[in-house]
C-alpha atoms as a PDB file:
ATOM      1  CA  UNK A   1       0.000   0.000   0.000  1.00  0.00           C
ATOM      2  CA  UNK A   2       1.556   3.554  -0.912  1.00  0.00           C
ATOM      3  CA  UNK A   3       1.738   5.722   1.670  1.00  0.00           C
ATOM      4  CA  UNK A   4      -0.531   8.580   2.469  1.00  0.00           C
ATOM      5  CA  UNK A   5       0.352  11.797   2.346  1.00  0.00           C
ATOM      6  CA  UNK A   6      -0.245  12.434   6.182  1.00  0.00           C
ATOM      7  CA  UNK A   7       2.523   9.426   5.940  1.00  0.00           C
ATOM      8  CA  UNK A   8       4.356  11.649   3.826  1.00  0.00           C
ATOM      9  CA  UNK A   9       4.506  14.810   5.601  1.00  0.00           C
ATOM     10  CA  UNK A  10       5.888  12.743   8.942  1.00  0.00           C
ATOM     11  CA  UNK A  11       8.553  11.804   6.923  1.00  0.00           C
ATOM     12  CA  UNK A  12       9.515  15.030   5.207  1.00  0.00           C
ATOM     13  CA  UNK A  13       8.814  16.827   8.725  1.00  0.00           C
ATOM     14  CA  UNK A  14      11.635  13.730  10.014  1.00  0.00           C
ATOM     15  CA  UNK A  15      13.734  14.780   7.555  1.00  0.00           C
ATOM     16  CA  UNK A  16      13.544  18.438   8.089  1.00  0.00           C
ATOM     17  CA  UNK A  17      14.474  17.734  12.073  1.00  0.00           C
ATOM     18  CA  UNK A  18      17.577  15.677  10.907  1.00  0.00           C
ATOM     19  CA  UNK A  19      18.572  18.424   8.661  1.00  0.00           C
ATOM     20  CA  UNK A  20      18.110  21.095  11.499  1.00  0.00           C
ATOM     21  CA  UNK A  21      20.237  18.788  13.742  1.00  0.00           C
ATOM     22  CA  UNK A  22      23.042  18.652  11.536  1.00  0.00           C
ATOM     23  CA  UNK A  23      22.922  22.084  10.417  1.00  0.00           C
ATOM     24  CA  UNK A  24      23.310  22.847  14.690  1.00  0.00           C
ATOM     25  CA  UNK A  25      26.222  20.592  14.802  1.00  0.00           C
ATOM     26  CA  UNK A  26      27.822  22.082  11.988  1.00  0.00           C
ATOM     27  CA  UNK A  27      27.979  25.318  13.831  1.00  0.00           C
ATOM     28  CA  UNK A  28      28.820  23.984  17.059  1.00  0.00           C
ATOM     29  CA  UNK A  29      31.388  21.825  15.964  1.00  0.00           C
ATOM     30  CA  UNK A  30      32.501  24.628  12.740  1.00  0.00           C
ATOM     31  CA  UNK A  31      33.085  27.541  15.757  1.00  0.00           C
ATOM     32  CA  UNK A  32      33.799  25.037  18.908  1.00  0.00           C
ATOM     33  CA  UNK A  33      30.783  26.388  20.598  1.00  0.00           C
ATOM     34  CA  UNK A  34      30.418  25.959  24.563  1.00  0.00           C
ATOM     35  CA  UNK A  35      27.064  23.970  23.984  1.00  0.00           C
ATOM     36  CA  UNK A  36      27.414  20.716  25.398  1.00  0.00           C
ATOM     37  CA  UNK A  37      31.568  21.199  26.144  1.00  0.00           C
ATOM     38  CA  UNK A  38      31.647  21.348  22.178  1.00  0.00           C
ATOM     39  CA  UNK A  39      34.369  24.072  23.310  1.00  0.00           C
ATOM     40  CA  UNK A  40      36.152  21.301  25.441  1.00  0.00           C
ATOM     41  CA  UNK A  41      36.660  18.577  22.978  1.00  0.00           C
ATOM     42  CA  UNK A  42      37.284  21.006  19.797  1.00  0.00           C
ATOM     43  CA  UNK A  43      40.400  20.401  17.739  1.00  0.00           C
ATOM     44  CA  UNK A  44      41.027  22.973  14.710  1.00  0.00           C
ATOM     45  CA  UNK A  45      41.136  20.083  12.120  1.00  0.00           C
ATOM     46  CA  UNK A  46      38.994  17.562  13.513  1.00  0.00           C
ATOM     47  CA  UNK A  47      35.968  19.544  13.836  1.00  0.00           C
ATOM     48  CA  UNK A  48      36.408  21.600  10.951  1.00  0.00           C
ATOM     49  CA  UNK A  49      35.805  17.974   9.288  1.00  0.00           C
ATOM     50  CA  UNK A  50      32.853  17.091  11.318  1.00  0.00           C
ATOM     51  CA  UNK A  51      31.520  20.201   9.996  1.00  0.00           C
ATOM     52  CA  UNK A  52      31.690  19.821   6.457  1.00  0.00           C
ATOM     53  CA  UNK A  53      30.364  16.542   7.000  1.00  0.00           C
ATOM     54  CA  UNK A  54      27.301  18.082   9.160  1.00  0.00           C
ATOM     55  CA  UNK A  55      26.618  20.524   6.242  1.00  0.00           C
ATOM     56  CA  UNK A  56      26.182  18.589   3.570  1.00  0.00           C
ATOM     57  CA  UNK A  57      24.427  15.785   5.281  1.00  0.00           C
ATOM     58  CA  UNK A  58      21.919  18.505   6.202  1.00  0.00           C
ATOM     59  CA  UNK A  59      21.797  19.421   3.075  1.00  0.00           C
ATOM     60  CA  UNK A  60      21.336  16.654   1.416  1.00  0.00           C
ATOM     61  CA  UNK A  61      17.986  15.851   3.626  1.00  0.00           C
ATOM     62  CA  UNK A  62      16.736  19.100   2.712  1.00  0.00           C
ATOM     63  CA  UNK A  63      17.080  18.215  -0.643  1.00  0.00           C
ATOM     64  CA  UNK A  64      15.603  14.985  -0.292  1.00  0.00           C
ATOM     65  CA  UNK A  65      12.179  16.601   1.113  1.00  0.00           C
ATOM     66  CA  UNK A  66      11.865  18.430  -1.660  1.00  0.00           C
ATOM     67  CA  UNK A  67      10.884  15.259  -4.023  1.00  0.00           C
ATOM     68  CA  UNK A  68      10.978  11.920  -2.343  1.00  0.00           C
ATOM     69  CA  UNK A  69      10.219  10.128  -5.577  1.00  0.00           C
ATOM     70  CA  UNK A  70      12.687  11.825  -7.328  1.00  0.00           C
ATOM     71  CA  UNK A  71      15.410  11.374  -4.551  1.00  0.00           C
ATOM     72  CA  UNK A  72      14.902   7.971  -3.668  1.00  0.00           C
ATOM     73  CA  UNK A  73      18.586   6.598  -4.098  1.00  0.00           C
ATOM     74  CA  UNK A  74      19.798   9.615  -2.822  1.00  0.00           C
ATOM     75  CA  UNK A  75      17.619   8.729   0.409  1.00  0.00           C
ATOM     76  CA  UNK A  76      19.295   5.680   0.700  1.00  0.00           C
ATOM     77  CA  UNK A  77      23.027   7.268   0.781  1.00  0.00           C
ATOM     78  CA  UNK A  78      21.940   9.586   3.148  1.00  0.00           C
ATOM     79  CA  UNK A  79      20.716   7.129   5.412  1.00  0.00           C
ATOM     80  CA  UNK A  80      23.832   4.729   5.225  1.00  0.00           C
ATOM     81  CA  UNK A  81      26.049   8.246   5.730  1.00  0.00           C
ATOM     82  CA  UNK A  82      23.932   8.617   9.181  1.00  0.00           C
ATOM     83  CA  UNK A  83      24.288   4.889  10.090  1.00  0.00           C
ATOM     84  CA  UNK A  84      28.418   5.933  10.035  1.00  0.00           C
ATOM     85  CA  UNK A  85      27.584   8.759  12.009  1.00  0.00           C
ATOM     86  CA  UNK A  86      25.561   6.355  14.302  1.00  0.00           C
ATOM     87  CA  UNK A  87      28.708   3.881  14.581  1.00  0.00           C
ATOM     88  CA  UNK A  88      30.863   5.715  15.003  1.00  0.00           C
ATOM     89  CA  UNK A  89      29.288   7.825  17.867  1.00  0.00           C
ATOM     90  CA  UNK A  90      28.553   3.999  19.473  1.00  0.00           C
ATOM     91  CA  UNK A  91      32.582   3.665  19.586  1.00  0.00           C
ATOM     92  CA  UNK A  92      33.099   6.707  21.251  1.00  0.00           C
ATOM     93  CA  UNK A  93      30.622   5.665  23.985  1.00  0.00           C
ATOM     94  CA  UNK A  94      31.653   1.694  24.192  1.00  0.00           C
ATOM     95  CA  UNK A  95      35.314   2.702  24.462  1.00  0.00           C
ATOM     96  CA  UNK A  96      34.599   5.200  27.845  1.00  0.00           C
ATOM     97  CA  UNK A  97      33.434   8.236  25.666  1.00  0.00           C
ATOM     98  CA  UNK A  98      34.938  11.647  25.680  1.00  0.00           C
ATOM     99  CA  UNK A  99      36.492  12.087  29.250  1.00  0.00           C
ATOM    100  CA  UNK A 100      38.783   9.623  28.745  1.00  0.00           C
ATOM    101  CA  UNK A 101      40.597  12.014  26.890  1.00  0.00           C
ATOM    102  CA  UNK A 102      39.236  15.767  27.218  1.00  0.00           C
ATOM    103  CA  UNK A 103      38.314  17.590  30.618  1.00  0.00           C
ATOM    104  CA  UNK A 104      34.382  17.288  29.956  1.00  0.00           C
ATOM    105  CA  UNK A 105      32.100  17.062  32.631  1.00  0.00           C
ATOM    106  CA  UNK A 106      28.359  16.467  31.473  1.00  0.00           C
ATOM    107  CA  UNK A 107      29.475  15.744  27.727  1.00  0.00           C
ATOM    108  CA  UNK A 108      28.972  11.796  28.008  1.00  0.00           C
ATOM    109  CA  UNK A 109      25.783  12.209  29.846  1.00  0.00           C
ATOM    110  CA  UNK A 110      23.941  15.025  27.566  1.00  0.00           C
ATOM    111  CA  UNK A 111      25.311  12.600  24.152  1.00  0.00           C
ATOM    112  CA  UNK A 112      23.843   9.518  25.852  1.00  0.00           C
ATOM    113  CA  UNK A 113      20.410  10.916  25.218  1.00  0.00           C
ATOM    114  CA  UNK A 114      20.973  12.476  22.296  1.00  0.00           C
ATOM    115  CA  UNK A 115      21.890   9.657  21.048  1.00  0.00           C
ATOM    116  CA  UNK A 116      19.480   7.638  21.606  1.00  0.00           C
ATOM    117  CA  UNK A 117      17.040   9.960  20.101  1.00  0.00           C
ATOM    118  CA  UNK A 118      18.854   9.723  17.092  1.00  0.00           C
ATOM    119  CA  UNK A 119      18.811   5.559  17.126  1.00  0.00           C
ATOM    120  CA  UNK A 120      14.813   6.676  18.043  1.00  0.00           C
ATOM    121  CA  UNK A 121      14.723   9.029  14.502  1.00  0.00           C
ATOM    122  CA  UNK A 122      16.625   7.002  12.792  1.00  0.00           C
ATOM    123  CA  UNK A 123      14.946   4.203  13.223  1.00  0.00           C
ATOM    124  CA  UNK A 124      11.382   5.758  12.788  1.00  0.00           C
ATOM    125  CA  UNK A 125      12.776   7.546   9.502  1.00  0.00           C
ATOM    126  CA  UNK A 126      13.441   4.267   8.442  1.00  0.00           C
ATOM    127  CA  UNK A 127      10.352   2.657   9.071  1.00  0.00           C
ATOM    128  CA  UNK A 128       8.082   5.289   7.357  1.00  0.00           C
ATOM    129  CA  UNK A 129      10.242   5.480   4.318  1.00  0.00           C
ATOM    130  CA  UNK A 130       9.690   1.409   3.624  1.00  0.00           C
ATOM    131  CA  UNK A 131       6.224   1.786   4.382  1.00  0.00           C
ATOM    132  CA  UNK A 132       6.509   4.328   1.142  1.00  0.00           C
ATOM    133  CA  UNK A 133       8.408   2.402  -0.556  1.00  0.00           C
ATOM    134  CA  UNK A 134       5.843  -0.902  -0.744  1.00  0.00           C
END
């Protein structure tokens, strides 16, 4: 069954909260912002990769909510993209997270549930965009 356009809108409005997300993290991790002890873990290089990263993943979803027909494969890379993001922000917790190496205090904590709102939207993305997809 195709989905509805109710359907539809949860998934574009999905995609528009991911975008906004990255788009935040670009600037926080782009200008080493004290938000969450962004200022505490920055390093020049690093984050100025993080950012570019952040900004065109944001992008990208923005793009993709502009025809989901039309950007179908492109949904697809941008999910897999965000499933690197996802790993590789599981590592960082499973191997102690970021005090073990920068003089953060709440950091850990505050990405903890962040992050599993993001397993939460990425897994809900997920499931509306195969219900499209049938």
């Amino acid at each position: 069954m195709p989905i509805s356009l109710k359907e539809n809108k949860y998934l574009k409005l999905l995609l528009l909260a991911g975008a906004t997300f990255f788009i935040i993290e670009f600037f926080l991790h782009y200008f080493g912002l004290s938000i969450l002890e962004h200022d505490k873990i920055f390093i020049n290089t690093h984050d100025r990769y993080v950012a570019s990263f952040t900004l065109a993943i944001g992008t990208i979803a923005i793009l993709i909510t502009t025809d989901l027909k039309k950007y179908h494969d492109l949904f697809i890379l941008f999910m897999a993209l965000v499933l690197v993001g996802i790993i590789s922000g599981t590592i960082i917790a499973l191997e102690g997270g970021y005090q073990t190496l920068f003089p953060v205090v709440t950091l850990d904590h505050n990405l903890s549930i962040l992050g599993i709102g993001f397993y939460l939207w990425y897994i809900l993305t997920w499931i509306i965009w195969l219900k499209r997809v049938k």
